[in-house]
PDB file of N, CA and C in Angstrom:
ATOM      1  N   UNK A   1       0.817  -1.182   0.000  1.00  0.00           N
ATOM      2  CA  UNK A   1       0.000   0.000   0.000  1.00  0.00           C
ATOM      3  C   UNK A   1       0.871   1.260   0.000  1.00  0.00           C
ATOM      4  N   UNK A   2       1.399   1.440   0.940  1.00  0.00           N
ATOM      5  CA  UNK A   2       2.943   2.285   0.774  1.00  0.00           C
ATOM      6  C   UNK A   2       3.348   2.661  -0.482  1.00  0.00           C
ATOM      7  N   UNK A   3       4.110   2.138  -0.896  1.00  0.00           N
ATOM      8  CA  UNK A   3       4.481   1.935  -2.462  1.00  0.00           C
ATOM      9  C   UNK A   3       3.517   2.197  -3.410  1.00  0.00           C
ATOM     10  N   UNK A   4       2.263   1.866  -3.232  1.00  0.00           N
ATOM     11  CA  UNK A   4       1.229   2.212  -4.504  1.00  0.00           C
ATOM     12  C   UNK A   4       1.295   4.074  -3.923  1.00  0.00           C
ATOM     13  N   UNK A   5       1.356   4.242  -2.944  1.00  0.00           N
ATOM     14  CA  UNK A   5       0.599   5.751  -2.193  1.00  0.00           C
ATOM     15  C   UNK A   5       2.061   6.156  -2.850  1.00  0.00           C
ATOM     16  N   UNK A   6       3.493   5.936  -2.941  1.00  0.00           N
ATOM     17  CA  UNK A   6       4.543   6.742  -2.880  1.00  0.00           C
ATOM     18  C   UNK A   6       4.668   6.814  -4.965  1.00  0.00           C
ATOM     19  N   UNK A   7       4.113   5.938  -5.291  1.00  0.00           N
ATOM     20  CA  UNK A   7       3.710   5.508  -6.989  1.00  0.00           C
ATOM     21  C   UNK A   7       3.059   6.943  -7.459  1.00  0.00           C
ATOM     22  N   UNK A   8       1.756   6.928  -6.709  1.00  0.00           N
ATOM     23  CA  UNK A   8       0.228   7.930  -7.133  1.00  0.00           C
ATOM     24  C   UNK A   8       1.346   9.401  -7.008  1.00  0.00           C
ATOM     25  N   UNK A   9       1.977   9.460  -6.057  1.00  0.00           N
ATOM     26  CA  UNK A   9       2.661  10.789  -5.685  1.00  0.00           C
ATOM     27  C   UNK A   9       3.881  10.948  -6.472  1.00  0.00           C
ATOM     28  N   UNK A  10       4.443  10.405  -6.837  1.00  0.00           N
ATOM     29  CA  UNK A  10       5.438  10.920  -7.681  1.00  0.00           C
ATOM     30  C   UNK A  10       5.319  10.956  -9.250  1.00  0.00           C
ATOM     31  N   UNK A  11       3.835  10.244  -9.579  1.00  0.00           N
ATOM     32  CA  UNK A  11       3.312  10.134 -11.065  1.00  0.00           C
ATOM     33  C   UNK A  11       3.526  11.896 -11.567  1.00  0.00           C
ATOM     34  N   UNK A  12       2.903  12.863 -10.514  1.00  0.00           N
ATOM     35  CA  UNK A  12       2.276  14.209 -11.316  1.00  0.00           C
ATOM     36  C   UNK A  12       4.103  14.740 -11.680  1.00  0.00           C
ATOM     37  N   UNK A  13       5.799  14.493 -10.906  1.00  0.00           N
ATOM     38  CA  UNK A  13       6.631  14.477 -11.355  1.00  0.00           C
ATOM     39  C   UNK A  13       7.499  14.095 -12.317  1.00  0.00           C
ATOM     40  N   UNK A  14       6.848  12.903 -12.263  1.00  0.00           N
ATOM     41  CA  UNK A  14       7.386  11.989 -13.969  1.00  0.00           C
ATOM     42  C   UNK A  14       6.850  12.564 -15.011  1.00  0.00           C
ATOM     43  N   UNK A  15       5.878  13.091 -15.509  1.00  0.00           N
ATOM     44  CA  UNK A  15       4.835  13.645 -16.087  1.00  0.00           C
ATOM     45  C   UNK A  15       5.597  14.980 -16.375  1.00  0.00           C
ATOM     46  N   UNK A  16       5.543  15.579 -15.747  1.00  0.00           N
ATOM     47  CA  UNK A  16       6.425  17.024 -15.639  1.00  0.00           C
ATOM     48  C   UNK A  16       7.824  16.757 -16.353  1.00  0.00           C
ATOM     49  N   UNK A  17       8.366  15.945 -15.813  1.00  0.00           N
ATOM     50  CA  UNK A  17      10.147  15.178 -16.300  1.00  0.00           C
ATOM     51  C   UNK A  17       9.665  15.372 -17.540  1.00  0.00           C
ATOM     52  N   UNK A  18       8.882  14.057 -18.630  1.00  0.00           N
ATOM     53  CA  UNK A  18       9.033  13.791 -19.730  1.00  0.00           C
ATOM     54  C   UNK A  18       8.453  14.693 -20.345  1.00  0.00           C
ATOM     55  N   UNK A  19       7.032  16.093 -20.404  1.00  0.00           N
ATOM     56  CA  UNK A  19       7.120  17.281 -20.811  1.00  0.00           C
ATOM     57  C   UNK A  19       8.238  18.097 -20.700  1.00  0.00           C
ATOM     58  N   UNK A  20       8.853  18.268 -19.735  1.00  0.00           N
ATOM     59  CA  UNK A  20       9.804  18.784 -20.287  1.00  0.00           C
ATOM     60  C   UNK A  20      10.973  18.776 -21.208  1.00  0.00           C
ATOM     61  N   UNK A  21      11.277  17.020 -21.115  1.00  0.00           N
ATOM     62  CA  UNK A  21      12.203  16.722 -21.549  1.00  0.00           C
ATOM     63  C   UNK A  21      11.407  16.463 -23.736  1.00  0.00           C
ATOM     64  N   UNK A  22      10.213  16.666 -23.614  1.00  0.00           N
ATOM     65  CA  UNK A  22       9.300  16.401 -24.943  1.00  0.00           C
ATOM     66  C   UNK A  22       9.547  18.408 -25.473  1.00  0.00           C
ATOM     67  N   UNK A  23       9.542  18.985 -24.549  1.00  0.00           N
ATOM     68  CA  UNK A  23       9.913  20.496 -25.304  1.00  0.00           C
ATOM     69  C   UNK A  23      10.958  20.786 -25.095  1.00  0.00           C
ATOM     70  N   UNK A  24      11.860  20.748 -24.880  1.00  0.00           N
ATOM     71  CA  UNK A  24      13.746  20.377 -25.006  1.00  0.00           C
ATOM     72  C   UNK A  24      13.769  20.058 -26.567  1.00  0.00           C
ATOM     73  N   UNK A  25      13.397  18.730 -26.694  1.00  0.00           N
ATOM     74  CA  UNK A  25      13.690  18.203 -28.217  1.00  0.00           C
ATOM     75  C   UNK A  25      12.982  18.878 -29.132  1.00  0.00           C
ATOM     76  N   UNK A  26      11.617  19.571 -28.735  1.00  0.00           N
ATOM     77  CA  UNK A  26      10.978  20.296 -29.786  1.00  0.00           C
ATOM     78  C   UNK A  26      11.741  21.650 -30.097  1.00  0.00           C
ATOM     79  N   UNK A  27      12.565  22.061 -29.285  1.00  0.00           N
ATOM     80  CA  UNK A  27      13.411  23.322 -29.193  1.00  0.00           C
ATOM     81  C   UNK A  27      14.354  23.397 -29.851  1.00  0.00           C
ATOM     82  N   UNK A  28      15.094  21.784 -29.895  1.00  0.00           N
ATOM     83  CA  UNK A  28      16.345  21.941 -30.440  1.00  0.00           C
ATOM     84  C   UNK A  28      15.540  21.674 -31.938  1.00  0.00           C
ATOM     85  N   UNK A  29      14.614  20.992 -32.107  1.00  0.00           N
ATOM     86  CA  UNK A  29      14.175  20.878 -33.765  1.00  0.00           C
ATOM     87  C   UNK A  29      13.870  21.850 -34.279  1.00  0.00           C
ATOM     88  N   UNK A  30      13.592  22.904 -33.762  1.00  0.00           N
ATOM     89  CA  UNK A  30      13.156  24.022 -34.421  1.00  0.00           C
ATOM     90  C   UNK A  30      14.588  25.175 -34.340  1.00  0.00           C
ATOM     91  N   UNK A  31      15.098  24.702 -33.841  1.00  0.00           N
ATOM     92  CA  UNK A  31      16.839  25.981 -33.638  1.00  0.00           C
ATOM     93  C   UNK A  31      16.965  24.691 -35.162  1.00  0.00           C
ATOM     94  N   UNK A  32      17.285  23.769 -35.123  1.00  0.00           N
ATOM     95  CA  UNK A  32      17.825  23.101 -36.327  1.00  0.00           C
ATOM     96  C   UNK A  32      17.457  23.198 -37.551  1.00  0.00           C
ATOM     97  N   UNK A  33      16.217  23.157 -37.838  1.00  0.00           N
ATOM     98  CA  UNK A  33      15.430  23.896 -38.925  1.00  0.00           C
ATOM     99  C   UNK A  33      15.488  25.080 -39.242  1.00  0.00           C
ATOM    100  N   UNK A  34      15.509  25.859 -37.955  1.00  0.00           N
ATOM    101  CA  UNK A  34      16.041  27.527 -38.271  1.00  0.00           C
ATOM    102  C   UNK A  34      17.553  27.625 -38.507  1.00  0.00           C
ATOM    103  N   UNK A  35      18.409  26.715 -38.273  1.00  0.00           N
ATOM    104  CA  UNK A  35      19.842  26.987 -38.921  1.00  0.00           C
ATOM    105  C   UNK A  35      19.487  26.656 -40.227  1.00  0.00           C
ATOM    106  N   UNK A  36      19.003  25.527 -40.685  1.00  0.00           N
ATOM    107  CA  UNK A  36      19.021  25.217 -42.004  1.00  0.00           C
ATOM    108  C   UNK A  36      18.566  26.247 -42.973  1.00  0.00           C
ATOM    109  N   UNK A  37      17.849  26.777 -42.625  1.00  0.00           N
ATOM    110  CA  UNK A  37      16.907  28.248 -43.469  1.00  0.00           C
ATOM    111  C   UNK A  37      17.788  29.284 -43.378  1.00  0.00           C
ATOM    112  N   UNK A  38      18.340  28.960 -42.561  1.00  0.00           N
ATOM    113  CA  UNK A  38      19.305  30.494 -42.010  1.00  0.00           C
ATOM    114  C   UNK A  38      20.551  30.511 -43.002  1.00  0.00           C
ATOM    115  N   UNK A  39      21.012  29.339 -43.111  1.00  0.00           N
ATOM    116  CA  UNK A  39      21.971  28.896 -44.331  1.00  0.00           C
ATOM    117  C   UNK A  39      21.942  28.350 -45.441  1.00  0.00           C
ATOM    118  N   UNK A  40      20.433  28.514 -45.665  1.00  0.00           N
ATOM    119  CA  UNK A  40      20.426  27.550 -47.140  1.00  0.00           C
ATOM    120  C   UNK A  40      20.369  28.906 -48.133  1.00  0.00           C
ATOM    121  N   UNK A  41      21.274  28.790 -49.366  1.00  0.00           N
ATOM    122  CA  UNK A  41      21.006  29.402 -50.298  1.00  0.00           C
ATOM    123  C   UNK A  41      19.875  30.293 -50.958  1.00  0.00           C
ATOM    124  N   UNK A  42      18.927  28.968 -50.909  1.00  0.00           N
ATOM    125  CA  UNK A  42      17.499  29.246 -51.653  1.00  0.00           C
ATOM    126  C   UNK A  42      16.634  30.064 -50.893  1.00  0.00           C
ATOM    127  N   UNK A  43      17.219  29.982 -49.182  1.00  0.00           N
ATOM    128  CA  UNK A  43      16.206  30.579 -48.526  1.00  0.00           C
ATOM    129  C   UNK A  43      16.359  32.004 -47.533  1.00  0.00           C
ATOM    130  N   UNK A  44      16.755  31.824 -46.803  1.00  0.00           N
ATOM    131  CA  UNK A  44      17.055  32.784 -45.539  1.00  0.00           C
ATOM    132  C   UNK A  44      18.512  33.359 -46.176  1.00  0.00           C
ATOM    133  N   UNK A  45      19.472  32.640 -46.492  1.00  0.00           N
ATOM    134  CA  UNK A  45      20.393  33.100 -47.019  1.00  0.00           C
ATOM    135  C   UNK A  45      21.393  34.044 -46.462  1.00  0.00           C
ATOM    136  N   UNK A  46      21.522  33.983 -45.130  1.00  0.00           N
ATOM    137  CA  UNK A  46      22.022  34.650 -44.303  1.00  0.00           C
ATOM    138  C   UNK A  46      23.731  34.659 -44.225  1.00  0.00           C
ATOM    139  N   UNK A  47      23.978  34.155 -44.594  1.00  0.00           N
ATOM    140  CA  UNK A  47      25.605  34.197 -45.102  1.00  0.00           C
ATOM    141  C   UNK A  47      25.933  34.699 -46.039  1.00  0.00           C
ATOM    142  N   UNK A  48      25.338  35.146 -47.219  1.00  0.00           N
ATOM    143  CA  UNK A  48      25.106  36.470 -48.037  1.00  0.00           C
ATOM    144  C   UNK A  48      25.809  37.451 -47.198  1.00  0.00           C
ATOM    145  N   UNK A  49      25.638  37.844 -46.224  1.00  0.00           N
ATOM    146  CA  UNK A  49      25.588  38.938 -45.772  1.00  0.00           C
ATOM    147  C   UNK A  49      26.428  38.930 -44.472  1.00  0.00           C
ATOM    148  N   UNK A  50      26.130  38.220 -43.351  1.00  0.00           N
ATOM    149  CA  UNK A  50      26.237  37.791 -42.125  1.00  0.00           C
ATOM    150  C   UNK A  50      27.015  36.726 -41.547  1.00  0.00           C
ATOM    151  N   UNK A  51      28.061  36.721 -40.917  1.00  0.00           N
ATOM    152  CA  UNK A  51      29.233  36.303 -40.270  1.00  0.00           C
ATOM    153  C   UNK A  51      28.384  35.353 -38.969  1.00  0.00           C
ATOM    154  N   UNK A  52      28.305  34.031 -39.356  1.00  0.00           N
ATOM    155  CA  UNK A  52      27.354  32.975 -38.305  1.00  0.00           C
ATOM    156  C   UNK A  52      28.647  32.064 -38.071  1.00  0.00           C
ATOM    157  N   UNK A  53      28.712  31.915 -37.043  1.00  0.00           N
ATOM    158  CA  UNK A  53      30.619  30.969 -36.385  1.00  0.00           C
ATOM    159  C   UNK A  53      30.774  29.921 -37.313  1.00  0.00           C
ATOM    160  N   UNK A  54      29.560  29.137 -37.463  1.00  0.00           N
ATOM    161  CA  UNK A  54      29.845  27.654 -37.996  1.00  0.00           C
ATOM    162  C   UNK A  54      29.651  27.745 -39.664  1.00  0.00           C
ATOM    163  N   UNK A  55      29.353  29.278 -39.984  1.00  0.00           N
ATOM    164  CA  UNK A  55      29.435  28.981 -41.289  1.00  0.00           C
ATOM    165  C   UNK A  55      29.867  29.071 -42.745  1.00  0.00           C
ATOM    166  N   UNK A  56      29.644  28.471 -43.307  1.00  0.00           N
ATOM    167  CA  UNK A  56      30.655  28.639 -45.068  1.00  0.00           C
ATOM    168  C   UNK A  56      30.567  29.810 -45.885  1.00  0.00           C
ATOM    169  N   UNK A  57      31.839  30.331 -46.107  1.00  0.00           N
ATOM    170  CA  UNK A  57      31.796  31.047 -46.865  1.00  0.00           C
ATOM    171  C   UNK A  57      30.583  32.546 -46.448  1.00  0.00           C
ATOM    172  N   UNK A  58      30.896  32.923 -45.147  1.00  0.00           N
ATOM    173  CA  UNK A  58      29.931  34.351 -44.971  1.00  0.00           C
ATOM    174  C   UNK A  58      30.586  35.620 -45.632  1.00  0.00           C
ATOM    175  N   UNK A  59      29.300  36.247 -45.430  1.00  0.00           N
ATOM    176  CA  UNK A  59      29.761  38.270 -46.298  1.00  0.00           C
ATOM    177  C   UNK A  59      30.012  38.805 -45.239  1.00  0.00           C
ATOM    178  N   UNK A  60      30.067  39.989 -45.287  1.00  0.00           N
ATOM    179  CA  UNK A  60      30.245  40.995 -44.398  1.00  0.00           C
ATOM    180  C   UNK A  60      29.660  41.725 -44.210  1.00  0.00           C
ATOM    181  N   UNK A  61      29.082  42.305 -45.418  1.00  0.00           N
ATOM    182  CA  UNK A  61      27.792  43.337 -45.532  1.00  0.00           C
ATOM    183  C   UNK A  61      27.432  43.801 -44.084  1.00  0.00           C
ATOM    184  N   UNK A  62      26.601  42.751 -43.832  1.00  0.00           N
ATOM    185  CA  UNK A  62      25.904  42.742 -42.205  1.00  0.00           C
ATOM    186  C   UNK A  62      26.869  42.326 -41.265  1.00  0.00           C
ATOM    187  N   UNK A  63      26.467  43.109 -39.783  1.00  0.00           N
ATOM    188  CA  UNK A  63      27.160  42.500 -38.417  1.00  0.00           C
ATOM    189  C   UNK A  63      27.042  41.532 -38.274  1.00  0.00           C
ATOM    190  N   UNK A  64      27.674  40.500 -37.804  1.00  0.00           N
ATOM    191  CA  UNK A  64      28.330  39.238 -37.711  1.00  0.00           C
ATOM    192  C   UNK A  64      26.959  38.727 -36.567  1.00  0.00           C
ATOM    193  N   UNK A  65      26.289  37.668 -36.769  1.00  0.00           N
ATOM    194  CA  UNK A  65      25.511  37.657 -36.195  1.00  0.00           C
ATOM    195  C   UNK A  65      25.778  36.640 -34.621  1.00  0.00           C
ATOM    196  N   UNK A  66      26.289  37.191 -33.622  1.00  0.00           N
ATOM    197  CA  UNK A  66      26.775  36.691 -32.349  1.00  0.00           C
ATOM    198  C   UNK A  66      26.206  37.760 -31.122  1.00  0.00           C
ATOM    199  N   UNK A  67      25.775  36.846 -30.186  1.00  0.00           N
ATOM    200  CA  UNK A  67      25.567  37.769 -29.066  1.00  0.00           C
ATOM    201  C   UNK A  67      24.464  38.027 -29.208  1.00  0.00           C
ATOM    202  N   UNK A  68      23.521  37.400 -29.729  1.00  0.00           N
ATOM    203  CA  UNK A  68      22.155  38.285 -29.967  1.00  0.00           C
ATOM    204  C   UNK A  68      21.532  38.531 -29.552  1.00  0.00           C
ATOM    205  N   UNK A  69      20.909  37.742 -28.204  1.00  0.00           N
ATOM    206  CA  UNK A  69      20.291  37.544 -27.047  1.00  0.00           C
ATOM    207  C   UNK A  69      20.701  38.743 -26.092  1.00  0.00           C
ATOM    208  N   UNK A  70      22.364  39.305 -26.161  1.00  0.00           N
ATOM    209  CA  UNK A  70      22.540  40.861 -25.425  1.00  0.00           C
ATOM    210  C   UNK A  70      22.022  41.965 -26.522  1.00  0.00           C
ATOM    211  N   UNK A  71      22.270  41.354 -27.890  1.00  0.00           N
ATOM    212  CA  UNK A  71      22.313  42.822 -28.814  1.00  0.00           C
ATOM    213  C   UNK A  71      21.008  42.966 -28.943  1.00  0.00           C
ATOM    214  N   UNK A  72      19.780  42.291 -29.087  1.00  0.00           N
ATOM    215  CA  UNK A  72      18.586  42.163 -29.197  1.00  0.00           C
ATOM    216  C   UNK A  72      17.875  41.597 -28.130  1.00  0.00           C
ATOM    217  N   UNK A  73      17.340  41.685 -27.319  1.00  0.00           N
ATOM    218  CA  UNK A  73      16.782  40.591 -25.775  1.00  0.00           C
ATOM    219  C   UNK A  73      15.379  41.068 -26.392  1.00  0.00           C
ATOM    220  N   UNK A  74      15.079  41.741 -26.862  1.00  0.00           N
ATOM    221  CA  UNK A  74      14.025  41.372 -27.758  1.00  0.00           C
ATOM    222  C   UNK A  74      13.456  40.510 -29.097  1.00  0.00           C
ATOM    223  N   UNK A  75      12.658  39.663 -28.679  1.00  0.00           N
ATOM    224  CA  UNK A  75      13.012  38.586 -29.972  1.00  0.00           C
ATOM    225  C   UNK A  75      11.488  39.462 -31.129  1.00  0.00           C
ATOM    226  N   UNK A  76      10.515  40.465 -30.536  1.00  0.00           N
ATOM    227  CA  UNK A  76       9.580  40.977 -31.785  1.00  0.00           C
ATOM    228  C   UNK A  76      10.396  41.511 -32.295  1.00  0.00           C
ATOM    229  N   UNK A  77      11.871  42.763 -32.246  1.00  0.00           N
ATOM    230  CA  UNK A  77      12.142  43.418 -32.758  1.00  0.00           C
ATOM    231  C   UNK A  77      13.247  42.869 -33.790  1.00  0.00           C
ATOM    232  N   UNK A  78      13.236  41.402 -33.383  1.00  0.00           N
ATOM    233  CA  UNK A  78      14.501  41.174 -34.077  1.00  0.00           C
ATOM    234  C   UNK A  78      13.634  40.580 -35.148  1.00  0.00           C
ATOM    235  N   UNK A  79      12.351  39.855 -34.951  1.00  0.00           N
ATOM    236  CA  UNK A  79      11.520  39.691 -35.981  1.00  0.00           C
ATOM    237  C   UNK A  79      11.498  40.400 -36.985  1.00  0.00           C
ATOM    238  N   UNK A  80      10.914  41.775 -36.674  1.00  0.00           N
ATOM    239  CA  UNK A  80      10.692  42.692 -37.528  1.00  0.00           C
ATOM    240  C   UNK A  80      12.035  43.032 -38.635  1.00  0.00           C
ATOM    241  N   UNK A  81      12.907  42.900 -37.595  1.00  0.00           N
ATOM    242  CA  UNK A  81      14.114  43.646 -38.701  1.00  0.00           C
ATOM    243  C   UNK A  81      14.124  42.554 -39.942  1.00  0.00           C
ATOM    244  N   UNK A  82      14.128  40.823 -39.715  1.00  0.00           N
ATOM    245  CA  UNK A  82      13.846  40.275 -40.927  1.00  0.00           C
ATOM    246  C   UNK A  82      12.655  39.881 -41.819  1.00  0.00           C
ATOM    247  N   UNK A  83      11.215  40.448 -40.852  1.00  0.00           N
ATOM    248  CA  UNK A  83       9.969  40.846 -41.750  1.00  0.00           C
ATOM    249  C   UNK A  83      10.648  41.689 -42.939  1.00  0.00           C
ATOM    250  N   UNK A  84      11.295  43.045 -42.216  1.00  0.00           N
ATOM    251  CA  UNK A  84      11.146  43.979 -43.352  1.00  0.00           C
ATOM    252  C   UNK A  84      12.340  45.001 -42.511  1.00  0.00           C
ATOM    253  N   UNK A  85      13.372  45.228 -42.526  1.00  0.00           N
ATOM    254  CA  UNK A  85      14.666  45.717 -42.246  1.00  0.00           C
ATOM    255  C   UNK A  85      14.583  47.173 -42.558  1.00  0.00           C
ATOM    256  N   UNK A  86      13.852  47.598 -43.956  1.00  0.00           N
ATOM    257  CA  UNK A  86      13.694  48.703 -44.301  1.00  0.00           C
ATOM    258  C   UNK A  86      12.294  49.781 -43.120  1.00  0.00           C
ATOM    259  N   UNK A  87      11.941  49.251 -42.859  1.00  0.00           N
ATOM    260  CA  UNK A  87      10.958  50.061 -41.726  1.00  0.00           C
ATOM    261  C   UNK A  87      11.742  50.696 -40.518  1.00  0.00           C
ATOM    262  N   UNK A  88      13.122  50.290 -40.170  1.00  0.00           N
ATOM    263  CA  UNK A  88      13.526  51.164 -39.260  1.00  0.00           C
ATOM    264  C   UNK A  88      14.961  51.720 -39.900  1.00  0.00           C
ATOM    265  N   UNK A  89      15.454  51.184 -41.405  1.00  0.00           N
ATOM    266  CA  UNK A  89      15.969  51.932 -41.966  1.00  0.00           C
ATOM    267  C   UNK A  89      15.836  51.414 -43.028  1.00  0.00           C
ATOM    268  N   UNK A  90      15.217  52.639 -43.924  1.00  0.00           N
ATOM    269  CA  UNK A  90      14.864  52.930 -45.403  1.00  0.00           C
ATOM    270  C   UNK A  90      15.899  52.679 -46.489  1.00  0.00           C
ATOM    271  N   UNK A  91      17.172  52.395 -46.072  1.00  0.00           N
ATOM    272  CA  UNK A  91      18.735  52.571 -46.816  1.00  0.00           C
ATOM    273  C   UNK A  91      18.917  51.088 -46.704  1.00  0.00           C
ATOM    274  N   UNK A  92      18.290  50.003 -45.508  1.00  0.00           N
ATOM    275  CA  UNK A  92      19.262  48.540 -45.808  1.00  0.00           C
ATOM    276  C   UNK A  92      18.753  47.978 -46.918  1.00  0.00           C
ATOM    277  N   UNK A  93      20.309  47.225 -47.103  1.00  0.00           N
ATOM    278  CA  UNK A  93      20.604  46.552 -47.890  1.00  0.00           C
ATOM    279  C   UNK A  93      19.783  45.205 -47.620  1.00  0.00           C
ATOM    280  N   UNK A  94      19.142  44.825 -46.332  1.00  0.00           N
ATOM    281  CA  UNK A  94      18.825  43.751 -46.199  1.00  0.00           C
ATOM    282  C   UNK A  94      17.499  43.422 -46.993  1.00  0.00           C
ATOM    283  N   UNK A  95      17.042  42.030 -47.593  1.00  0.00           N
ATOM    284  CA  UNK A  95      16.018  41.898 -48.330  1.00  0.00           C
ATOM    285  C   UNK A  95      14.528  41.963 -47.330  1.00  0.00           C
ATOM    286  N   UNK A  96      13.769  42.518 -47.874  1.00  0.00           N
ATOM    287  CA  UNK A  96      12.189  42.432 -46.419  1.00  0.00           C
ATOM    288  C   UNK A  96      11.926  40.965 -46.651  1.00  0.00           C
ATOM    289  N   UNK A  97      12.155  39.854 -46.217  1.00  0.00           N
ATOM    290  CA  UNK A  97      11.728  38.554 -46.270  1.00  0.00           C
ATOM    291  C   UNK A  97      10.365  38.160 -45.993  1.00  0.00           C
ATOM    292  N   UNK A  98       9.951  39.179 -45.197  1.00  0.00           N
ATOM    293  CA  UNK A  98       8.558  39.094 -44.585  1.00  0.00           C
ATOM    294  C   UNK A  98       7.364  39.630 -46.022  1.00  0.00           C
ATOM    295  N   UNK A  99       8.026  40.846 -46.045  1.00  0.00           N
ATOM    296  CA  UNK A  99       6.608  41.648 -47.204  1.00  0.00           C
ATOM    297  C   UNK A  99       6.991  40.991 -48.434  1.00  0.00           C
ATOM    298  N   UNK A 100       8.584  40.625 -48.511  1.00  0.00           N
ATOM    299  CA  UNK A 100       8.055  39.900 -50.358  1.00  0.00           C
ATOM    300  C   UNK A 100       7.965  38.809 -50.415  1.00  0.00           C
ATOM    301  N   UNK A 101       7.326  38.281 -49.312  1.00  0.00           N
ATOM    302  CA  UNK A 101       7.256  36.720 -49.205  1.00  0.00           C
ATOM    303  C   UNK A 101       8.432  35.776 -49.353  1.00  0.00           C
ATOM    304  N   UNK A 102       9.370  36.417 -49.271  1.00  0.00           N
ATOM    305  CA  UNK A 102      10.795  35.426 -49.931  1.00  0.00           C
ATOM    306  C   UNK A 102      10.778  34.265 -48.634  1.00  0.00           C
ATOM    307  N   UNK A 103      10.295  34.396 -47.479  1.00  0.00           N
ATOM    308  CA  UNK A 103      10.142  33.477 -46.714  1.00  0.00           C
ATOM    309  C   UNK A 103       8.523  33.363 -45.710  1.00  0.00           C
ATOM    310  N   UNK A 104       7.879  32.547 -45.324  1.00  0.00           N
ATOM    311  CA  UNK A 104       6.788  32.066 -45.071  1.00  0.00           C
ATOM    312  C   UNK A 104       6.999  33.005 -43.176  1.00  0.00           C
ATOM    313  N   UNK A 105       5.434  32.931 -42.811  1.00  0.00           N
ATOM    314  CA  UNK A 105       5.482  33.529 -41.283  1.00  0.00           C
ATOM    315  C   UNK A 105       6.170  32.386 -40.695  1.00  0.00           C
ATOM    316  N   UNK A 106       5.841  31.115 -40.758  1.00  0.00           N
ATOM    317  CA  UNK A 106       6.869  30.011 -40.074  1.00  0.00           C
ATOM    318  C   UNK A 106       8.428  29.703 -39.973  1.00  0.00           C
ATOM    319  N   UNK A 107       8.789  29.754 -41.563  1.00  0.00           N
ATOM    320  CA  UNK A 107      10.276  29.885 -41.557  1.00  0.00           C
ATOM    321  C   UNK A 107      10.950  30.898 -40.990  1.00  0.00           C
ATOM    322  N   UNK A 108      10.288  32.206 -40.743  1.00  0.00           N
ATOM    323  CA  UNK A 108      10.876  33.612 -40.521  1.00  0.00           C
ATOM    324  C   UNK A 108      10.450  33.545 -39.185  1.00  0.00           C
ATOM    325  N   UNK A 109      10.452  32.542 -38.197  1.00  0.00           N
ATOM    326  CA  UNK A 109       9.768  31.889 -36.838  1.00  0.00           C
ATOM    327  C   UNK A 109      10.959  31.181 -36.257  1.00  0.00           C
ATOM    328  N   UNK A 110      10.967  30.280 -37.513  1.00  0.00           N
ATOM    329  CA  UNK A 110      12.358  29.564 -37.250  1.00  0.00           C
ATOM    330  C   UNK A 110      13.670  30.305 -37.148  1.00  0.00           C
ATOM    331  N   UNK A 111      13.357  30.859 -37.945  1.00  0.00           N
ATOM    332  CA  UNK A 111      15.311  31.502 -38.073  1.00  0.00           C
ATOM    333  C   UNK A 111      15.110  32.536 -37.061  1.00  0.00           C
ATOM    334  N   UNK A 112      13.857  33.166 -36.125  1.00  0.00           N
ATOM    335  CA  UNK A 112      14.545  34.197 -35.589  1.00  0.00           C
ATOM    336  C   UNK A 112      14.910  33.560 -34.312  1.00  0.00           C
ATOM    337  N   UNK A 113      14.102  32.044 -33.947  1.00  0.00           N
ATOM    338  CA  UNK A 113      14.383  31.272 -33.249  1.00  0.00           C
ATOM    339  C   UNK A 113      16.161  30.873 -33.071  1.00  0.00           C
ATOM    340  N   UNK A 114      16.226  30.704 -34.278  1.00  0.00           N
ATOM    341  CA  UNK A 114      17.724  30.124 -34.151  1.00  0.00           C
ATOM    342  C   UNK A 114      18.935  31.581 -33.770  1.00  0.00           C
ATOM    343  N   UNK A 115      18.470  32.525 -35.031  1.00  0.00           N
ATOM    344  CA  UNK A 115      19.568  33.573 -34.590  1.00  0.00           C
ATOM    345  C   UNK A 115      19.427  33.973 -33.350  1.00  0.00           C
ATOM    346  N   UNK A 116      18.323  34.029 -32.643  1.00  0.00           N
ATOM    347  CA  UNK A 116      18.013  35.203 -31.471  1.00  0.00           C
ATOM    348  C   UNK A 116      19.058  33.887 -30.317  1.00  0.00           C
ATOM    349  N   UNK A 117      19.269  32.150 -30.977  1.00  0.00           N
ATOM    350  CA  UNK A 117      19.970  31.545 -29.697  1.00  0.00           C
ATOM    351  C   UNK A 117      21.540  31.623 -29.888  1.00  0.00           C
ATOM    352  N   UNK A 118      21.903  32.893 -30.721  1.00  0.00           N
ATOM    353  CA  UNK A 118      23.391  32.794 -30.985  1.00  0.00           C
ATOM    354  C   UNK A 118      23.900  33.718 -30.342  1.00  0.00           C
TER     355      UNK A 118
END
């Protein structure tokens, strides 16, 4: 009886354990998907421009994208800058990914996911 009573009581903790440990992995799948967009050619294309540690062949154009979480601790604003870059300056070079559709509201979810964890 003991044992069933010490069972019932530690169930609502196990429960908790494996949610958490079920959005952990959903976290890292979506930082992984957002690197992939972040570096693929066809898409996000962010090495065009942007200096990312692990990756091939980056530009310079843009600030090197590190630290982002101090340079931005806002993750809407960092949204916005790759919705559309030109709304808080009219002069970048950066493409609006958001208004010309060059990337979907999801992918542009992902990658700010991933940059905002660099």
């Amino acid at each position: 009886m003991r044992s069933l009573l010490l069972g019932l009581l530690l169930l609502p903790a196990i429960a908790v354990g494996a949610a958490a440990d079920s959005s952990g992995a959903k976290a890292d799948e979506r930082l992984a998907a957002g690197k992939q967009l972040a570096m693929a050619r066809s898409k996000g294309n962010c090495l065009a421009c942007h200096t990312i540690a692990d990756g091939e062949l980056p530009g310079n154009i843009g600030p090197p994208l590190i630290y982002m979480q101090q340079r931005v601790p806002d993750r809407a604003q960092l949204r916005a800058q790759i919705w559309d870059a030109t709304i808080r300056n009219p002069d970048s070079r950066m493409p609006p990914f958001g208004r010309h559709r060059i990337l979907s509201e999801t992918e542009i979810d992902l990658i700010v996911d991933y940059v905002h964890s660099l």
